[in-house]
Protein backbone atom coordinates (compact mmCIF):
# COMPACT_ATOMS: atom_id res chain seq x y z
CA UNK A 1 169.03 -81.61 93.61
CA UNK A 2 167.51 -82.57 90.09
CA UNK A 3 165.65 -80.27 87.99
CA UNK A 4 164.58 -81.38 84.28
CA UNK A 5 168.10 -79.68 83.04
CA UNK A 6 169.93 -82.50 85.11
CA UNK A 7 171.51 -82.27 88.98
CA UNK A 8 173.26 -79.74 90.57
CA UNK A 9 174.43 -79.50 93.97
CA UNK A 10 175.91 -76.21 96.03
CA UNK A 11 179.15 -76.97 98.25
CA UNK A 12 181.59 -74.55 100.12
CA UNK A 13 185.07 -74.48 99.18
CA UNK A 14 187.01 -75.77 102.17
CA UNK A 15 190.52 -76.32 101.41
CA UNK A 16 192.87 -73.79 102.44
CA UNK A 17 194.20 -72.29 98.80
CA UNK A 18 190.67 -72.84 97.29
CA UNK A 19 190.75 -73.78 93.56
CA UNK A 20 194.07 -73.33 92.90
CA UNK A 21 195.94 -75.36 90.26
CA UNK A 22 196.64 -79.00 91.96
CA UNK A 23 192.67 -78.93 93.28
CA UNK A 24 191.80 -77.79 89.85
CA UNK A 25 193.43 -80.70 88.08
CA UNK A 26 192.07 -82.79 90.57
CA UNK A 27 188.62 -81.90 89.72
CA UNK A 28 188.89 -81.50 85.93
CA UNK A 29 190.43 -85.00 86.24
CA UNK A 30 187.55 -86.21 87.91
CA UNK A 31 185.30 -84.55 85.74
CA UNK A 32 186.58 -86.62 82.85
CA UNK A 33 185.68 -89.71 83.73
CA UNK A 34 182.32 -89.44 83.68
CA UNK A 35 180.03 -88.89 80.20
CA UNK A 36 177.57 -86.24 81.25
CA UNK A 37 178.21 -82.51 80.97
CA UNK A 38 179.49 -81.17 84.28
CA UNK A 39 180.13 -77.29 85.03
CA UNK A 40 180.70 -75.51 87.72
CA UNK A 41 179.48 -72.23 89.20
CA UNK A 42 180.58 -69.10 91.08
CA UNK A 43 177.80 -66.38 91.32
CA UNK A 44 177.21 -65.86 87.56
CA UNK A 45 180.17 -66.93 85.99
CA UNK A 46 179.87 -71.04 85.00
CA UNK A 47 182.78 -73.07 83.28
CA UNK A 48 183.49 -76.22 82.08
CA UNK A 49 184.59 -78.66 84.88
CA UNK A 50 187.05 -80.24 83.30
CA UNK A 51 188.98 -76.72 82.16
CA UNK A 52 191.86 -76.14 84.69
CA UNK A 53 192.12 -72.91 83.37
CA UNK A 54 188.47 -71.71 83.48
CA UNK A 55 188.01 -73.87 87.24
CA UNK A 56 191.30 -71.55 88.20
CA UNK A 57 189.80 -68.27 86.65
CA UNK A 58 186.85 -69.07 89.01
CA UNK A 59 188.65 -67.55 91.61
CA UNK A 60 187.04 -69.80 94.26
CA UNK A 61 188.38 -69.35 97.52
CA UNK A 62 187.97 -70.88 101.50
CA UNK A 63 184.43 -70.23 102.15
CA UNK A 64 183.36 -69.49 98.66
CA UNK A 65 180.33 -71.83 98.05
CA UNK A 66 180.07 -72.98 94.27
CA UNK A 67 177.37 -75.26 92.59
CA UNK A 68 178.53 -78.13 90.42
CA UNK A 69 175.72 -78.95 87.63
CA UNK A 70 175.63 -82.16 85.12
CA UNK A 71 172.98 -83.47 82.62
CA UNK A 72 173.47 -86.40 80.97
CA UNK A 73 173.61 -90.45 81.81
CA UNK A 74 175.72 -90.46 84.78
CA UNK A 75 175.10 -86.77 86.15
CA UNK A 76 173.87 -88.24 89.70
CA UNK A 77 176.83 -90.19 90.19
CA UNK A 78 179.39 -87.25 89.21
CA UNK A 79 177.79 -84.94 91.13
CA UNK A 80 178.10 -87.21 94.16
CA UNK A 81 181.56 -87.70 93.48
CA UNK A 82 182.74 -83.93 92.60
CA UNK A 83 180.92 -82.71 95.61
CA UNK A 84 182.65 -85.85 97.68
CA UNK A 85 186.01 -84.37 96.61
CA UNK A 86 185.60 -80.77 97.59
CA UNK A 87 184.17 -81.94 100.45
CA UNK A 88 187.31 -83.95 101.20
CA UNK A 89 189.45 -81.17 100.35
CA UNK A 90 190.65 -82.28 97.27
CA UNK A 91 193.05 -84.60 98.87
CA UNK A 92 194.78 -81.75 100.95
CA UNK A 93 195.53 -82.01 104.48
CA UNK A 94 194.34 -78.65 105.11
């Protein structure tokens, strides 16, 4: 969805262990290659998507739904590809 602050997009946590500290990396890894400002949201609480830490202190769990927000140059294209790889379970078979 785009609004004049930039895109976000809502997706469910699906992988069995939910944010924990590989998926984190994962995402914070994928967050970094892209120049726009990406964070990520659980009810009120937003953090930087490419903090492990602050991802982990999310507490995002199976079934949790979180919203992934960017502004900036290429914030359509990250938001496509962060949602892609929660989507895709961050890699994990289950």
């Amino acid at each position: 969805m785009s609004t004049d602050e930039g895109f976000s997009q809502s997706v469910e946590i699906v992988n069995k262990r939910g944010l924990h500290a590989r998926a984190s990396a994962r995402l914070a890894k994928e967050a970094g290659r892209f120049g726009a400002n990406i964070t990520v949201c659980k009810s009120d609480t937003c953090v930087t998507a490419t903090s492990i830490m602050g991802l982990m202190m999310l507490g995002a769990a199976k079934g949790d739904t979180v919203v992934v927000r960017a502004a900036g140059g290429d914030a359509e294209q990250a938001i496509e590809d962060i949602t892609q790889l929660i989507e895709d379970r961050f890699g994990e078979t289950e």
